[in-house]
N, C-alpha and C. Protein backbone atom coordinates (compact mmCIF):
# COMPACT_ATOMS: atom_id res chain seq x y z
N UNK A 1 127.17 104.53 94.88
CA UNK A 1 126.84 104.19 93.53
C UNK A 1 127.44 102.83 93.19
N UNK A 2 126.34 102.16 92.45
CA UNK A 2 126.98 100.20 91.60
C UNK A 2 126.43 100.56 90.41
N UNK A 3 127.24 99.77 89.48
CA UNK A 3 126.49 99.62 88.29
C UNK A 3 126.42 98.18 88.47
N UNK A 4 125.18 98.32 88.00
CA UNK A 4 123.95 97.24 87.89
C UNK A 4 122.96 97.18 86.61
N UNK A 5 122.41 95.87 86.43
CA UNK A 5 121.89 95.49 85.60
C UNK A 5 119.90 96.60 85.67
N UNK A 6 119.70 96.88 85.15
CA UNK A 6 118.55 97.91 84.90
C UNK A 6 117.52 97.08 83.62
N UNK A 7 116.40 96.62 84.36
CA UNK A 7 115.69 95.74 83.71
C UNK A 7 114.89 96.66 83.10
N UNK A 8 114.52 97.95 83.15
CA UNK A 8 114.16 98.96 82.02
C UNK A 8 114.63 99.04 80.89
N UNK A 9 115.18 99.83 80.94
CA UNK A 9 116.60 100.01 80.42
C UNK A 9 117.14 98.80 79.60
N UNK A 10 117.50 97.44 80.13
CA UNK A 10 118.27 96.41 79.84
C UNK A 10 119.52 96.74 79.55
N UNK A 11 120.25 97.18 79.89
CA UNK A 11 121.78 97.57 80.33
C UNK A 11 122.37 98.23 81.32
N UNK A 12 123.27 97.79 81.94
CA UNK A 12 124.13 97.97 82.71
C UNK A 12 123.94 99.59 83.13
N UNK A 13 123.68 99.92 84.27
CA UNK A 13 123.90 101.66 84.68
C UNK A 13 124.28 101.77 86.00
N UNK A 14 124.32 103.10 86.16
CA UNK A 14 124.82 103.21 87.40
C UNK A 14 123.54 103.45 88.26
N UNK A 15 123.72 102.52 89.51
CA UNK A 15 122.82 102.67 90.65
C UNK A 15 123.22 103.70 91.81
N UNK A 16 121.88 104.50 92.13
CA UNK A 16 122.34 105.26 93.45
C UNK A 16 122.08 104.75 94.73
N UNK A 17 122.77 104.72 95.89
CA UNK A 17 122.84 104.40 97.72
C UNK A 17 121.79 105.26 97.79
N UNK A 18 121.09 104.67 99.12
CA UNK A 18 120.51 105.49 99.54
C UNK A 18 120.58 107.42 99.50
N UNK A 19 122.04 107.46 100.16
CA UNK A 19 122.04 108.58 100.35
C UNK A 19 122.10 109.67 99.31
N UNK A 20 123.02 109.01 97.73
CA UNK A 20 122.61 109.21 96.79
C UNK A 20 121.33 109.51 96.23
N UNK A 21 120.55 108.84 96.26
CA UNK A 21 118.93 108.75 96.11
C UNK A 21 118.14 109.77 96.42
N UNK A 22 118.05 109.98 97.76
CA UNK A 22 117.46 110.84 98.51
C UNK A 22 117.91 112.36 98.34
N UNK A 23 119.45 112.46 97.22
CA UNK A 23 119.47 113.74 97.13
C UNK A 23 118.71 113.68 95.78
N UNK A 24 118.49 112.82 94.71
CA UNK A 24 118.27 112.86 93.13
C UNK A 24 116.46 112.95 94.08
N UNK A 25 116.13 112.37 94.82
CA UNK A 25 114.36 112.72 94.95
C UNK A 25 114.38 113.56 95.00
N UNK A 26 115.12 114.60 95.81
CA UNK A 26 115.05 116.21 96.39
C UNK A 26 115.39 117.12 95.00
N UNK A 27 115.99 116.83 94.25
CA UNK A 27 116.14 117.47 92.91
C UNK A 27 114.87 117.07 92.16
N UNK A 28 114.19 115.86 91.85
CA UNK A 28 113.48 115.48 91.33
C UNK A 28 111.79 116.58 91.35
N UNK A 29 111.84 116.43 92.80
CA UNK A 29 110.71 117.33 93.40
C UNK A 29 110.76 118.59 92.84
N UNK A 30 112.29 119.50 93.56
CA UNK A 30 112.14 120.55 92.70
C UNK A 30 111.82 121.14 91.24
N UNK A 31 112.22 119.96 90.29
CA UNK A 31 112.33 120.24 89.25
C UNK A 31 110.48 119.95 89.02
N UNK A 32 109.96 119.85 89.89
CA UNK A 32 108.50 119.80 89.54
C UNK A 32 107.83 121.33 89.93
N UNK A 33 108.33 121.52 90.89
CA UNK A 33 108.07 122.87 91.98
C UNK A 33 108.21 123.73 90.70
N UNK A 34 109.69 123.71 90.08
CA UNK A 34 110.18 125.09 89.30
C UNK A 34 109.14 124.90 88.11
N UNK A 35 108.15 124.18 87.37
CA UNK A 35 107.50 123.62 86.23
C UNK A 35 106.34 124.56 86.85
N UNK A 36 106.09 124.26 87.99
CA UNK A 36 104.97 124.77 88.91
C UNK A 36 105.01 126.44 88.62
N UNK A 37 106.36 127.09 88.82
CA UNK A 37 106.47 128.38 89.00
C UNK A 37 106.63 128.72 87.65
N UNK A 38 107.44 128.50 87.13
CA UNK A 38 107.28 128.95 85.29
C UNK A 38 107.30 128.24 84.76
N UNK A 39 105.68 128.03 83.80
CA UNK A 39 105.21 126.79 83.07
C UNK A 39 105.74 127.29 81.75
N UNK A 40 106.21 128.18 81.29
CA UNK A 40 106.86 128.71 80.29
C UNK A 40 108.03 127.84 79.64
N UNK A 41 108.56 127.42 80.38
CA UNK A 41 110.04 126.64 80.29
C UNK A 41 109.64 124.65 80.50
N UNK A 42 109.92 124.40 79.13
CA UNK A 42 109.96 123.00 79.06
C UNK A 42 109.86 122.16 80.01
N UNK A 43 108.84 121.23 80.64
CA UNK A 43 109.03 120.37 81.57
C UNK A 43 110.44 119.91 81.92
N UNK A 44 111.15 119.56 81.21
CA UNK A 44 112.16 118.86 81.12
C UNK A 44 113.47 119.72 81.45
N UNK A 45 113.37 120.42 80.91
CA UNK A 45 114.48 121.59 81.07
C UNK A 45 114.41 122.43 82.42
N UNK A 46 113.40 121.50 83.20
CA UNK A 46 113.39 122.04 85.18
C UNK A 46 114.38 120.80 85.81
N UNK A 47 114.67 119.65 84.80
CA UNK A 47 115.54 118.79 85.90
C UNK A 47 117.05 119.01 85.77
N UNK A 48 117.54 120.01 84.80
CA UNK A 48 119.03 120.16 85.26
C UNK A 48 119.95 119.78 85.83
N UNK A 49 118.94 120.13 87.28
CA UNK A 49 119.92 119.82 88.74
C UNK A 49 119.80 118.63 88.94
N UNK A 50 119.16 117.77 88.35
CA UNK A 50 119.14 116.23 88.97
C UNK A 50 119.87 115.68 87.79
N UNK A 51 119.83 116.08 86.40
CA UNK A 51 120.34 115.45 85.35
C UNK A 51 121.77 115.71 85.31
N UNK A 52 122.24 117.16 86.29
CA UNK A 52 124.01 117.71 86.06
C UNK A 52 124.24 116.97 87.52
N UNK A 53 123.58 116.36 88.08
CA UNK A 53 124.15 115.69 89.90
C UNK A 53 124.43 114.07 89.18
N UNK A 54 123.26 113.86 88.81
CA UNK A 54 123.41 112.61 88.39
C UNK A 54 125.29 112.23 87.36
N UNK A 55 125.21 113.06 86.48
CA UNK A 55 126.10 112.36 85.36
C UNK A 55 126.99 112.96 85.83
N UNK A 56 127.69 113.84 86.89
CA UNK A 56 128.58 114.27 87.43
C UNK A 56 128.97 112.99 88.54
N UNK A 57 128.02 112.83 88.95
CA UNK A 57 128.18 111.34 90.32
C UNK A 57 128.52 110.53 89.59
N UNK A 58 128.01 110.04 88.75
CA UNK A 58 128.46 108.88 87.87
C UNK A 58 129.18 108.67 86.47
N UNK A 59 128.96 109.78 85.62
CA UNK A 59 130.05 110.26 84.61
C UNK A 59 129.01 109.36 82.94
N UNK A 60 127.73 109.17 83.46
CA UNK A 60 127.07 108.13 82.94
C UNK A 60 126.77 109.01 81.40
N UNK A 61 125.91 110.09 81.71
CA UNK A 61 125.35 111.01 80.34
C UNK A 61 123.77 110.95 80.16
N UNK A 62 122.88 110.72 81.68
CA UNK A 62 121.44 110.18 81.84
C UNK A 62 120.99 111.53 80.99
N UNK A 63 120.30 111.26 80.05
CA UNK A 63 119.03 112.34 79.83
C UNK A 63 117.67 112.42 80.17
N UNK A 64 117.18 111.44 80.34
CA UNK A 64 116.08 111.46 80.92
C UNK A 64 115.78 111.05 82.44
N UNK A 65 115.10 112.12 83.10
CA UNK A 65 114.90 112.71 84.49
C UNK A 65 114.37 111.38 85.25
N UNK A 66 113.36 110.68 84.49
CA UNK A 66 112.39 109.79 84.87
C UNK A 66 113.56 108.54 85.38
N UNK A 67 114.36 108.46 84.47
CA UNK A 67 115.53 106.80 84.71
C UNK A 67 115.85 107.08 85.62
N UNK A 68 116.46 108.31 86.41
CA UNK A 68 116.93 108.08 87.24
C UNK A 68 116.56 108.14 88.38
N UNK A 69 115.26 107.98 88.41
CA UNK A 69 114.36 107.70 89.59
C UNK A 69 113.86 106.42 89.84
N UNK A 70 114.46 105.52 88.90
CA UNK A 70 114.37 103.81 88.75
C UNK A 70 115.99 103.09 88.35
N UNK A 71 116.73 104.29 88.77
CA UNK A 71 118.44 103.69 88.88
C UNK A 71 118.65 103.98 90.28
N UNK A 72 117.83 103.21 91.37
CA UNK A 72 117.98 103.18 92.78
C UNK A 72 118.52 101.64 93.41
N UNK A 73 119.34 101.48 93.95
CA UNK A 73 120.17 100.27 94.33
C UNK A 73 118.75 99.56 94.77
N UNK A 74 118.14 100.19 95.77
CA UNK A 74 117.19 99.34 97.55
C UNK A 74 116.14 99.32 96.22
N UNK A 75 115.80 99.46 94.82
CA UNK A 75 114.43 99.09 94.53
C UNK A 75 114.40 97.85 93.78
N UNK A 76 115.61 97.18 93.58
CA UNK A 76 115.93 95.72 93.45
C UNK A 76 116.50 94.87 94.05
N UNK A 77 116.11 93.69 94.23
CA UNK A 77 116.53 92.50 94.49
C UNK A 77 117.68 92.24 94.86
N UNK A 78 118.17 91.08 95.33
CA UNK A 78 120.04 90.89 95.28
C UNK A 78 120.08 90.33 93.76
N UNK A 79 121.51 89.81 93.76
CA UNK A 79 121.73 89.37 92.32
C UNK A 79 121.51 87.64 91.99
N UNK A 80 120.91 87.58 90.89
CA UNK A 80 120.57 86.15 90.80
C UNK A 80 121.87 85.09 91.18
N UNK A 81 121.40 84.04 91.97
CA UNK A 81 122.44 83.31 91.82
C UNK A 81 123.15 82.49 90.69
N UNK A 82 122.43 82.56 89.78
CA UNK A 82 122.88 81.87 88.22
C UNK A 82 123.19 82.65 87.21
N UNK A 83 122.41 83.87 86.76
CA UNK A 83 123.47 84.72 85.96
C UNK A 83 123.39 85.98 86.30
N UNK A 84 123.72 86.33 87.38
CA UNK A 84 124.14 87.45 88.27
C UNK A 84 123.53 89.24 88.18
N UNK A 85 122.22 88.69 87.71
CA UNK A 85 121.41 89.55 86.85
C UNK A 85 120.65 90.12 88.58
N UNK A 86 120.03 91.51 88.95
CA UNK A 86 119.48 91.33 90.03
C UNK A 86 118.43 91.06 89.92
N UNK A 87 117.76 90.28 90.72
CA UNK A 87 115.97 90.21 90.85
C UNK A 87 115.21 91.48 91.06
N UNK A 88 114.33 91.68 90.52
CA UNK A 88 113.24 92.86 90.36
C UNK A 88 112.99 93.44 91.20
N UNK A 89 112.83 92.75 92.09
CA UNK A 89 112.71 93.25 93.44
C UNK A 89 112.83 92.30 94.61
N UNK A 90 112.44 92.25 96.04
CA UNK A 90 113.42 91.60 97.09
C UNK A 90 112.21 90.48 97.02
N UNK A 91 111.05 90.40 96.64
CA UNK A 91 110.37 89.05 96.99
C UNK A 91 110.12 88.25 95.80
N UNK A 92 110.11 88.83 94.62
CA UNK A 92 110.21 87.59 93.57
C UNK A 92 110.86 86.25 94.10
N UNK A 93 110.39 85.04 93.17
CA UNK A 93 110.75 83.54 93.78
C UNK A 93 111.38 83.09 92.26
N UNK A 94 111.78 83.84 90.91
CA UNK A 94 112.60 83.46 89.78
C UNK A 94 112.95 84.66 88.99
N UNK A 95 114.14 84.22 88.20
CA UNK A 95 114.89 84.93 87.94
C UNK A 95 113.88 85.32 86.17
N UNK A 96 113.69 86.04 85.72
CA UNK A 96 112.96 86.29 84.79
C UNK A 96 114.10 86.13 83.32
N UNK A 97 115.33 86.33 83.73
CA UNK A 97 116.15 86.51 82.74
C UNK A 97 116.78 85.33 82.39
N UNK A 98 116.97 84.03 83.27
CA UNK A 98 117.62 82.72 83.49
C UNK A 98 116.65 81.78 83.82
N UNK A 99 115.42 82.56 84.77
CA UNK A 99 114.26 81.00 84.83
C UNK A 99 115.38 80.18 86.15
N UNK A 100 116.00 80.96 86.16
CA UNK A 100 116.82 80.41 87.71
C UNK A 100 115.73 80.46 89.20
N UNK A 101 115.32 79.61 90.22
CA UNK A 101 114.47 79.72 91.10
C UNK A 101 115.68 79.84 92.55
N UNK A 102 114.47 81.03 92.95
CA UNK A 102 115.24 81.69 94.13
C UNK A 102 115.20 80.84 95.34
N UNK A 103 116.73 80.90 95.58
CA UNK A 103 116.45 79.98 97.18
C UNK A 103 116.71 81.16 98.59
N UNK A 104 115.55 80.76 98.82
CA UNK A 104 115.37 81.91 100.54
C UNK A 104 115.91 81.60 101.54
């Protein structure tokens, strides 16, 4: 886990590692599976296990299931070299937040 800049969002959160990640997908899924098995019970109220892994890993307080499937380290960029913001992702060529241009 980093906290990092979250261009959703626009503030600072905590990012998950890979290995992190790959357990919040595996919760993510389920909590679709269990929606699947009893549609009775609030969409939302099937991610629990990803929403009590998450703010336990990070101490953050995520409520919504969806963020933290876009608070993944590998789905952005490195960090700008001018105001240390990360790039969007790994092939952008400017910084959207500074207008800083990326050198490769």
């Amino acid at each position: 886990m980093k906290i990092r800049y979250c261009w959703r969002c626009r503030m600072e959160v905590p990012m998950l590692d890979k290995e992190e990640s790959e357990i919040a997908s595996k919760l993510y899924a389920e909590g679709f599976q269990e929606f699947k098995r009893s549609k009775k019970v609030p969409l939302k109220e099937n991610f629990t296990k990803l929403l009590d892994y998450y703010n336990e890993l990070t101490g953050f307080g995520e409520t919504e299931p969806n963020a933290i499937l876009h608070h993944i380290i590998d789905l952005y960029g490195p960090d700008c070299e001018n105001c240390g913001k990360p790039y969007r992702t790994n092939e952008v060529t400017f910084c959207p937040k500074c207008g800083n241009k990326r050198q490769f």
